[in-house]
Every structure is written in structure tokens, then in C-alpha cells.
Protein backbone atom coordinates (compact mmCIF):
# COMPACT_ATOMS: atom_id res chain seq x y z
CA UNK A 1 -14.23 -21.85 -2.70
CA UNK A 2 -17.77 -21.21 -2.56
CA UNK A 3 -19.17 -17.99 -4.01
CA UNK A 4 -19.09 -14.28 -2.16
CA UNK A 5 -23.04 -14.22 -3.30
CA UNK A 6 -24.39 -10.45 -3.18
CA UNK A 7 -27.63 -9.20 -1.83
CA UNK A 8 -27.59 -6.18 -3.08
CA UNK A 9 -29.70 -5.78 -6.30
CA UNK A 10 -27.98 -3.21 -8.81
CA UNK A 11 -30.14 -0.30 -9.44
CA UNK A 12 -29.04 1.40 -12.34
CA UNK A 13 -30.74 4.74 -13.85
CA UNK A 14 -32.13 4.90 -17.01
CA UNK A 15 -30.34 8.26 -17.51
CA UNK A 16 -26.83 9.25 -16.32
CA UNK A 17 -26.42 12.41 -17.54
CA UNK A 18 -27.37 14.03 -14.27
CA UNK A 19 -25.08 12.11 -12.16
CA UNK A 20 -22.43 13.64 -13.41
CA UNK A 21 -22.01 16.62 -10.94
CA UNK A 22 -22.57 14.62 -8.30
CA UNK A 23 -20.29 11.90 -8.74
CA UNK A 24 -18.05 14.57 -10.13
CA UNK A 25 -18.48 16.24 -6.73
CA UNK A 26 -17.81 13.16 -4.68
CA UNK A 27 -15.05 12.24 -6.41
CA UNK A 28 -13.05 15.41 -5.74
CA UNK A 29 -14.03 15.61 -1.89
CA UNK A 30 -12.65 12.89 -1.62
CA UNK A 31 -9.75 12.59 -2.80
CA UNK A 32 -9.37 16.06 -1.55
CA UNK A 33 -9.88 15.00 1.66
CA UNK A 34 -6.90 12.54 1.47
CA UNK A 35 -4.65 15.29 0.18
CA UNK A 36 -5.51 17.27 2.98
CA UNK A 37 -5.05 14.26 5.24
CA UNK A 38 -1.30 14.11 3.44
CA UNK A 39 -0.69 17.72 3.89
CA UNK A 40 -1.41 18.21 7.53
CA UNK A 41 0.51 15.64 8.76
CA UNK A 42 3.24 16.57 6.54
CA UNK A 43 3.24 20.67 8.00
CA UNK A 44 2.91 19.33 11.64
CA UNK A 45 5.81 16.48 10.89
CA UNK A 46 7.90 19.71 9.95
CA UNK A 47 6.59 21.96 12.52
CA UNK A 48 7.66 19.59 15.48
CA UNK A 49 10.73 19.63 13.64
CA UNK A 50 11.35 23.14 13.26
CA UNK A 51 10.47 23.60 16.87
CA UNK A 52 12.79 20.85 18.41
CA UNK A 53 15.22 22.29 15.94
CA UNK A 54 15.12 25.77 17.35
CA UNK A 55 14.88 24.58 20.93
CA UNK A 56 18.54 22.49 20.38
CA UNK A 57 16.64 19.01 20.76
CA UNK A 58 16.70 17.40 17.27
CA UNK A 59 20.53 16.88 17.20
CA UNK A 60 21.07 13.09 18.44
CA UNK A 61 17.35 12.36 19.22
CA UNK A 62 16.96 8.76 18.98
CA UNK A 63 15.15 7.00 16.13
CA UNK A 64 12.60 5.86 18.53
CA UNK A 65 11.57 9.59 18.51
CA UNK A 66 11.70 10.12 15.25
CA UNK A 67 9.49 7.45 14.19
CA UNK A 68 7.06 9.04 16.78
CA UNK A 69 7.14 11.88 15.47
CA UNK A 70 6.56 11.24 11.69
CA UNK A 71 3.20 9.21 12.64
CA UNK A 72 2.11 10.25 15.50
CA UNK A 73 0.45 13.46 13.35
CA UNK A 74 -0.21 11.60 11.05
CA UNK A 75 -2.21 9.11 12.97
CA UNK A 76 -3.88 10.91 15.70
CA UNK A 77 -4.56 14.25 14.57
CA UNK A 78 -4.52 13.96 10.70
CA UNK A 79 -6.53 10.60 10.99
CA UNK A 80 -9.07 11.93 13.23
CA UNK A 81 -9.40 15.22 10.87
CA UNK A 82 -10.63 13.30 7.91
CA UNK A 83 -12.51 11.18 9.51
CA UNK A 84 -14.53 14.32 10.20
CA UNK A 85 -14.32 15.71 6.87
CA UNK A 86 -15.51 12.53 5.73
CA UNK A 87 -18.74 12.49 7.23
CA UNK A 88 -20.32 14.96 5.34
CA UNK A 89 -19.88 13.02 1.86
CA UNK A 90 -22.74 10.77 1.46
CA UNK A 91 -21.60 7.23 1.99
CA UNK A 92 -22.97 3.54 0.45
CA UNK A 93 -21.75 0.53 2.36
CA UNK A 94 -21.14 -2.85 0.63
CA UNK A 95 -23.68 -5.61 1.66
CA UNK A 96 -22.00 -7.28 4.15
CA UNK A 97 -21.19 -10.64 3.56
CA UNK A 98 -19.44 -13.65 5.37
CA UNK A 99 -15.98 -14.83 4.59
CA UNK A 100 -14.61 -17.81 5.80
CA UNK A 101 -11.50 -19.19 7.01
CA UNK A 102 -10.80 -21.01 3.37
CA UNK A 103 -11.11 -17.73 1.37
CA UNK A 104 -9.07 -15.66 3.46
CA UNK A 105 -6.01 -17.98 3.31
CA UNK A 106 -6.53 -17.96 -0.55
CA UNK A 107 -6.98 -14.17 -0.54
CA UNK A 108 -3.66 -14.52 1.63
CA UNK A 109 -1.89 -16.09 -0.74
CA UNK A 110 -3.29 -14.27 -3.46
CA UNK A 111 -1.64 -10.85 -2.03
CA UNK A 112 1.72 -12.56 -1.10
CA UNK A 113 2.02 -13.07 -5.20
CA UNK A 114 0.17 -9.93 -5.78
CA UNK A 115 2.85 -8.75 -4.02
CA UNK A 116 6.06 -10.11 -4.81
CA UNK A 117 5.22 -9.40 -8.39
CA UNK A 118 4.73 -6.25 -7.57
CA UNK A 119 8.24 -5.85 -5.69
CA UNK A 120 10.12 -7.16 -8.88
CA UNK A 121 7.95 -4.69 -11.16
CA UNK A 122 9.43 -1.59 -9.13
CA UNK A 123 12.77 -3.15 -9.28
CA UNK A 124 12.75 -3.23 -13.45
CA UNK A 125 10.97 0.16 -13.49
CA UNK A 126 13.52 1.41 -11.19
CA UNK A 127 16.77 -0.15 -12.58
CA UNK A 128 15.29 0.79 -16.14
CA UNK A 129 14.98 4.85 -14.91
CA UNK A 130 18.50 4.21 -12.91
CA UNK A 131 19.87 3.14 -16.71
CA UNK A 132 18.14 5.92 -18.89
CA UNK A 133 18.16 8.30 -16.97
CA UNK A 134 20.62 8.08 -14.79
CA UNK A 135 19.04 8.63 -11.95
CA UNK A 136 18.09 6.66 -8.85
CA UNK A 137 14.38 5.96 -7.90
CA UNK A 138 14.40 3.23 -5.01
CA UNK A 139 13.55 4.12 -1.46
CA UNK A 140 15.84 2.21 1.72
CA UNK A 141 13.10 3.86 4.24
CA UNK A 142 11.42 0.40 4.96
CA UNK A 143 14.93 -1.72 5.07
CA UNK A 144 16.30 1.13 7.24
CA UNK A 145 13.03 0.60 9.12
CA UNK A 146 13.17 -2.57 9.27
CA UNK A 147 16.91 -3.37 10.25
CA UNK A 148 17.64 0.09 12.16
CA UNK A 149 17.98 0.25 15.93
CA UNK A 150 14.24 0.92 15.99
CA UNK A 151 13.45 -2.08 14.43
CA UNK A 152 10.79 -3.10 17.09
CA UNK A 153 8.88 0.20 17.52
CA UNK A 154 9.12 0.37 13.53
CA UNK A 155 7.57 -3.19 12.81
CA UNK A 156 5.00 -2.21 15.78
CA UNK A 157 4.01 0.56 13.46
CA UNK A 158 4.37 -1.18 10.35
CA UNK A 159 2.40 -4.20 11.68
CA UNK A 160 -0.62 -3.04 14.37
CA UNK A 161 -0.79 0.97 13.08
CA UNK A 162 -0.40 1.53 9.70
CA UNK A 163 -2.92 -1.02 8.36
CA UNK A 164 -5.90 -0.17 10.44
CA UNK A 165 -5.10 3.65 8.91
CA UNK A 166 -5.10 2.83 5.72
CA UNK A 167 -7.73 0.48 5.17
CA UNK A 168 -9.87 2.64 6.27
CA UNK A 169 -8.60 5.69 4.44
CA UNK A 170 -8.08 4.18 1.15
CA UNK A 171 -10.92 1.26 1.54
CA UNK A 172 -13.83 1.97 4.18
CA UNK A 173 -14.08 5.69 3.83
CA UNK A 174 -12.70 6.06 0.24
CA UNK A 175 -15.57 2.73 -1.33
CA UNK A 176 -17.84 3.81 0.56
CA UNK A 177 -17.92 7.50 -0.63
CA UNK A 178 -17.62 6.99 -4.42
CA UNK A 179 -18.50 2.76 -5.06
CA UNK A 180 -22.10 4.21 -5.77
CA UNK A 181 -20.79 5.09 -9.74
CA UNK A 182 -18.97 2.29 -9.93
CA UNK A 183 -17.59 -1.07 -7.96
CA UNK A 184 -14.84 -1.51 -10.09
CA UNK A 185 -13.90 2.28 -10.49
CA UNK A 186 -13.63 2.15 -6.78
CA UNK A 187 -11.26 -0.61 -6.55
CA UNK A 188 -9.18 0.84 -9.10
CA UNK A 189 -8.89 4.45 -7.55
CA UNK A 190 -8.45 3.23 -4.03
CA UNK A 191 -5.81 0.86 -5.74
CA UNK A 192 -4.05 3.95 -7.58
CA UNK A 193 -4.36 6.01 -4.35
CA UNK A 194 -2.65 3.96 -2.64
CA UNK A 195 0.17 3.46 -5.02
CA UNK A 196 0.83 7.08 -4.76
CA UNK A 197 0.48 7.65 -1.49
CA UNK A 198 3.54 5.62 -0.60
CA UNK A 199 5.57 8.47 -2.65
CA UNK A 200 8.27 6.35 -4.52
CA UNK A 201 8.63 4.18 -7.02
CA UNK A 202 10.18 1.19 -5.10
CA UNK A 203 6.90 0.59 -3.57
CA UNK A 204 3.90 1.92 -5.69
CA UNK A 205 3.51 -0.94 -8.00
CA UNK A 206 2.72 -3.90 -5.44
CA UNK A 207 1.42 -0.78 -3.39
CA UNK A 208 -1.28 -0.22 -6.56
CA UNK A 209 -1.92 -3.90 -7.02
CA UNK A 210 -2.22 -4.86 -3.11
CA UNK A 211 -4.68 -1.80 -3.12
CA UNK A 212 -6.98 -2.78 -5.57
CA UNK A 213 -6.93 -6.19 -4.38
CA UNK A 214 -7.69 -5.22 -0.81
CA UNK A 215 -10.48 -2.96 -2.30
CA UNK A 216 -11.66 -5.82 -4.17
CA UNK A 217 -12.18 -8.07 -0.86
CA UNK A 218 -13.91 -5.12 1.02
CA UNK A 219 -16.14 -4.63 -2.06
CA UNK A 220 -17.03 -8.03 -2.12
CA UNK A 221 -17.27 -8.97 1.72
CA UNK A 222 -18.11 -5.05 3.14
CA UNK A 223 -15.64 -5.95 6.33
CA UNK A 224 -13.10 -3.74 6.56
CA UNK A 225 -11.82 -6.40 9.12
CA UNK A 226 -10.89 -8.97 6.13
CA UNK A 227 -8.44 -6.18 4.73
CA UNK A 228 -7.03 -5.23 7.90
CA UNK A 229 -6.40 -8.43 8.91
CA UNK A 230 -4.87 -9.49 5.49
CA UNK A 231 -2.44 -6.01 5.88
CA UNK A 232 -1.50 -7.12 8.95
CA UNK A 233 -0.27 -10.34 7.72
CA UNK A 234 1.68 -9.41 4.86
CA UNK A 235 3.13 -6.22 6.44
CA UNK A 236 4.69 -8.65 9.41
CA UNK A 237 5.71 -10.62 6.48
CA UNK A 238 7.47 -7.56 5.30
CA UNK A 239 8.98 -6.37 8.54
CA UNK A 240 8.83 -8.89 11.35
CA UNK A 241 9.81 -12.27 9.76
CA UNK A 242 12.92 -10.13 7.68
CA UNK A 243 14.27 -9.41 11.66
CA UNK A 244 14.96 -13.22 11.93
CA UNK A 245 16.76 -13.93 8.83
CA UNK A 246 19.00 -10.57 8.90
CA UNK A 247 21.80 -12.08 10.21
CA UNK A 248 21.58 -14.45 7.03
CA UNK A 249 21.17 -11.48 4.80
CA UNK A 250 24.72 -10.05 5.92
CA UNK A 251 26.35 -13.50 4.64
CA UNK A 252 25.54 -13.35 1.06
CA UNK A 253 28.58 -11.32 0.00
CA UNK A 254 30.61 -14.03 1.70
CA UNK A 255 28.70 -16.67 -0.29
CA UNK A 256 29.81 -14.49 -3.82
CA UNK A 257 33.55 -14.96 -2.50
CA UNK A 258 33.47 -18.38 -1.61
CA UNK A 259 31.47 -19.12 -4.90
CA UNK A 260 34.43 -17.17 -6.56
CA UNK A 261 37.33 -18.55 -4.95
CA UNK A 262 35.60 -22.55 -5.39
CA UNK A 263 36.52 -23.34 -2.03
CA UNK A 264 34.12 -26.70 -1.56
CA UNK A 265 33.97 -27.38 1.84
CA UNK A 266 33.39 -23.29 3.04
CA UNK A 267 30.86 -23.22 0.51
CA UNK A 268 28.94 -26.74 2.18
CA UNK A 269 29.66 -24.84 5.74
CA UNK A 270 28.03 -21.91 4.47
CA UNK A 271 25.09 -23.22 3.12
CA UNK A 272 24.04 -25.58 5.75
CA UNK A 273 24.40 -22.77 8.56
CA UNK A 274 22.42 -20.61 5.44
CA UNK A 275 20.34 -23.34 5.26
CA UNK A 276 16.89 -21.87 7.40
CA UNK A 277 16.80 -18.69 4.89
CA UNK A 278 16.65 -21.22 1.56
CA UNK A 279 13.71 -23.13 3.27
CA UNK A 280 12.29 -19.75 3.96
CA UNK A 281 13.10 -18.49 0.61
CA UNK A 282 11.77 -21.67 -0.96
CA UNK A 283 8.76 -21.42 1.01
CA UNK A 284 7.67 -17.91 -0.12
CA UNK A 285 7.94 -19.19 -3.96
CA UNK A 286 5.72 -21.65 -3.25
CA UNK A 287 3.16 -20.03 -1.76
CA UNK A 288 3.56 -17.29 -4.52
CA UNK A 289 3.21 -19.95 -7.44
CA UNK A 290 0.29 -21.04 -5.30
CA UNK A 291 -1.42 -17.85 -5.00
CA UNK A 292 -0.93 -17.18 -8.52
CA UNK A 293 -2.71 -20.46 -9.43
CA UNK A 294 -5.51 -19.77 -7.07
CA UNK A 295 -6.20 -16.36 -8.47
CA UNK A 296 -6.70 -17.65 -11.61
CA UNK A 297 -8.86 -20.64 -10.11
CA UNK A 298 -11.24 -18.28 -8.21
CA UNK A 299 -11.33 -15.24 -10.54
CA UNK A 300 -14.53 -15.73 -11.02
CA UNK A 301 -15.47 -15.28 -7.95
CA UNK A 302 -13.59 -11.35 -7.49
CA UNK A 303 -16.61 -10.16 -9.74
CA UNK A 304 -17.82 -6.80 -8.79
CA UNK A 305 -21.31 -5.82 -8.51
CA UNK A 306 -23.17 -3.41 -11.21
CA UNK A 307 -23.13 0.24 -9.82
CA UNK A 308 -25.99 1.90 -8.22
CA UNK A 309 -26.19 5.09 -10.58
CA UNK A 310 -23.15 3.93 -13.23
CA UNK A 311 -21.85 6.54 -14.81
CA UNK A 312 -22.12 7.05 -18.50
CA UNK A 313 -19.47 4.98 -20.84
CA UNK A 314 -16.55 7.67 -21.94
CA UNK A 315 -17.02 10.09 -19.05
CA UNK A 316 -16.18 7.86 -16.51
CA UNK A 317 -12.27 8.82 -16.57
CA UNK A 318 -12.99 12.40 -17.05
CA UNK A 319 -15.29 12.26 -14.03
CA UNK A 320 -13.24 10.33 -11.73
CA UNK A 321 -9.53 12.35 -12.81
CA UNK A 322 -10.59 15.98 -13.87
CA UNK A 323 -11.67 17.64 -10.81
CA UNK A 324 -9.99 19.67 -8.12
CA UNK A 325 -9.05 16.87 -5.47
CA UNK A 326 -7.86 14.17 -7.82
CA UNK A 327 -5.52 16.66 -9.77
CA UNK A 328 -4.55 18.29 -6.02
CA UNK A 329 -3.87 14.81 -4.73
CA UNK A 330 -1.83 13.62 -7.81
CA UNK A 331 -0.28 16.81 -7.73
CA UNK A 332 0.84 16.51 -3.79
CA UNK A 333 1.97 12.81 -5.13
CA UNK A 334 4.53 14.24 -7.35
CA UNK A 335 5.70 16.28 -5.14
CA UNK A 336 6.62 12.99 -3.04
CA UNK A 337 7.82 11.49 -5.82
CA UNK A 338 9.99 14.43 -7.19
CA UNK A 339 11.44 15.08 -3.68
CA UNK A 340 12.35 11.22 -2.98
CA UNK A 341 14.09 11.08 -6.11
CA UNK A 342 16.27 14.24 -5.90
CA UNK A 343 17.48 12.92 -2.06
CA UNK A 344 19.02 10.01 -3.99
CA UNK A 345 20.82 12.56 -5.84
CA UNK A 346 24.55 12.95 -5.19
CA UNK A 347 25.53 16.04 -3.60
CA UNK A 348 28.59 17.70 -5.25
CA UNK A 349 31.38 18.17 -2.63
């Protein structure tokens, strides 16, 4: 895989002390500016629905319509209203560079482990909570999505939508804004951003880790088109390929009482018609153990570049976290996370 080679030369100042105000300053606008992006699609998500709700309309509206209605806000009038915001904080593109055909199916297969590590990771943290605390973390909002009867419109969403969003809130705007104090501060943050954003702890961690990776390629390559493309992918992995194997899914209690009854011949019936979601299955693993081999090949390679103006060792946290919009954005995160966890909270009868 040959090298992402950089043509920008690193310019760092002799003295940091001044930066810190302004990188303090361009830290919190933006991050701020993704809290607002949050917040005003979340009050005109509810506002639709409190009109529809007076006018008699949201009883039995189809899930077609409510899918519409929890993006639409977001993406064409929240979307749009940050982008505007955005443009007045002073913004430092990476050197674009070329990536070929060879490194994005390695970066591909890079996120797919990236990922799946990630999935499992929620799954302990949230079966860990679900036995201390006794309380229930996980989110069913993308298998609903995904296997509801607005499947299509949902993986539409999932697949064409939602990554050209959020690449270029949480990578092109977000890098581009603060990767002046830092190249691998920014992939972190847009990383942890990210994470939160999704508001539950089913998908934050491979939500964090795809982030930072994604961040990591636009950093390197300065096309936001390499990171859509690659959320694309793995989102259709997510949602579109699931759609065919479904039907598979539903069987797997029936395999538990077959296994537990030792009835031979159902059990070779079952698994040969089960046989295209084991190839499948099989399939993933491989190109998981793959990508996890690869990373470790080419890790060289994910370097980031020195900073423009770095910021001074032992500030750097207390510049990126303590200001206004980081604290107001974590803040709105909890919020999510508080929320999603007390729905999954019995309600006494």
C-alpha cells in the first residue's frame, strides 16, 4: 500500500501560549454549532409533532411519515443552518491527496473490523450496566429500522442521507475548523462527537471508533468523498444486506429447539436451507480478521501530520473540553443518553 505522502509542511510556532484563546474559541463554536444543529432539529421534530398532534393527525400515521418527519428537520433545515454558522469559523483544509482503489478496500475492511469490534464492545458495556445496575442501555431503533414496514425508505436514509450529513458535520466542517491545533486532536474529537451524537450506548463505541477512523482518512486524503463513500458501504452493510437474511434470522429459535430435542435429520434440513446466512456469516469474519491484520500492516501509514500552531503539552485537554460548546454539547449528549435509557424502563401498571 503505497504511502498517503503529505505536502503540507508543518509550521509550528515557537510560542503557544497565545493560541490558546483562539483555539479555545474555535473549539467551542464549534462544537456549539453542532449542539445547536442537535437542538433545532430536535424542537422542530417535536413541534411537527405537537402540531399534527393537536390537529388529530399523528394517531395511525404511517412509519413512512414518521421517518420523514424525524430527518427531514434535521436534514434540510438544521443541516443548512450550520452550514451557515459554520462559515464564519476560520477553516484549514487538508492537502488533498489521491487515494486509490487498493487503499480504499483496505480502509474498507479496516472499518468493517473497526466496526464489529465496536458492536461487541457496546454489547459487554451494555450487558455489564444491564447486570449492575439493573438497568437496560441498548437501543432496537436501527433493527426496528431496519426490519419495520419502512424498511426501504429507512435503509434509503440510512444508506444515501445520513452519511453525506455526517461526514460533513463531524469530518469536513468539524477538521477543518479546529485540525489547525492539532491532526490527531481532530480525529479524536470528531471520533468522540460522533459517538455521542448517536445518543445510546448500543451504538457509541463502534460509533467513536468508525469516527475517528473516518477522520483519520479525511485527514490524511482531504476528500470528504473517501469517507462518504466508505459510510455508505458499511451503513448498507448494516441495513440493506440484513433485509436479505431476515427471514434466516427468525429461524434461529427453531435451530435452539431442534439442537435441544437432537432431532438429526431436522437439524441437517435446517442448516442446509440456513446454509446462505453461515456463508454470509463466515464471510464477514473473514474480512474482519482481514481488516484487523491490515490495520496493523499499514499503521504506519494512518500517521497524522504535525499541527500548524500545536497547542502547548498539558493544556491541550483543557482547551479542547473546558469551554462553553464542548460542555453544552456533552451536556445535550446526556440528555440523549439519560432519556434513551429511562424509555427502556418498565412502566409500573
Amino acid at each position: 500500500m503505497p504511502d498517503l505522502q503529505s505536502t503540507e509542511a508543518a509550521a509550528p510556532q515557537p510560542d503557544s501560549e497565545p493560541l490558546l484563546p483562539e483555539a479555545r474559541k474555535a473549539y467551542s463554536r464549534t462544537c456549539l454549532n453542532l449542539m445547536l444543529y442537535a437542538l433545532i432539529g430536535m424542537l422542530l421534530i417535536d413541534g411537527i409533532a405537537l402540531i399534527l398532534r393537536k390537529a388529530g393527525l399523528l394517531n395511525g400515521i404511517s412509519t413512512n411519515w414518521v421517518y420523514i418527519i424525524q430527518f427531514a428537520p434535521m436534514y434540510l433545515v438544521a443541516f443548512p443552518i450550520y452550514l451557515l454558522l459554520s462559515r464564519h469559523i476560520e477553516a484549514h483544509r487538508p492537502e488533498p491527496r489521491r487515494m486509490s482503489v487498493g487503499q480504499w478496500l483496505i480502509a474498507l475492511l479496516g472499518c468493517e473490523a473497526i466496526s464489529i469490534i465496536g458492536n461487541y464492545t457496546g454489547i459487554l458495556f451494555n450487558f455489564i450496566l444491564s447486570k449492575i445496575l439493573g438497568i437496560q442501555t441498548s437501543s432496537d431503533f436501527l433493527q426496528e429500522g431496519v426490519f419495520g414496514e419502512s424498511s426501504i425508505l429507512f435503509c434509503c436514509i440510512a444508506v444515501f442521507a445520513a452519511p453525506v450529513v455526517e461526514e460533513f458535520l463531524f469530518r469536513k466542517v468539524l477538521i477543518d475548523r479546529v485540525r489547525k491545533y492539532g491532526n490527531g486532536i481532530a480525529v479524536v474529537l470528531s471520533g468522540l462527537l460522533f459517538g455521542l451524537f448517536h445518543g445510546n450506548f448500543t451504538q457509541f463505541f463502534y460509533a467513536a471508533a468508525l469516527g475517528m477512523f473516518f477522520a483519520l482518512i479525511y485527514v490524511r486524503t482531504g476528500r470528504i468523498r473517501n469517507t462518504i463513500l466508505l459510510h455508505m458501504t458499511m451503513n448498507c452493510i448494516g441495513t440493506v444486506i440484513p433485509l436479505f437474511f431476515g427471514k434466516y434470522l427468525n429461524r434461529i429459535e427453531e435451530l435452539q429447539s431442534i439442537l435441544e430435542s437432537g432431532d438429526h435429520a431436522k437439524l441437517i434440513g435446517l442448516l442446509r436451507d440456513m446454509l446462505p446466512l453461515f456463508i454470509y456469516v463466515g464471510f464477514m469474519y473473514m474480512a474482519v480478521i482481514a481488516g484487523i491484520v491490515l490495520l496493523i500492516v499499514f499503521r504506519k501509514q494512518f500517521r497524522v501530520e504535525p499541527a500548524i500552531a500545536p497547542l502547548p503539552k498539558g493544556k491541550r485537554l483543557r482547551t479542547v473540553c473546558l469551554n462553553f460548546g464542548f460542555i453544552a454539547f456533552f451536556l445535550f449528549c446526556v440528555y440523549e443518553f439519560v432519556m434513551q435509557i429511562l424509555q427502556n424502563i418498565p412502566q409500573n401498571s
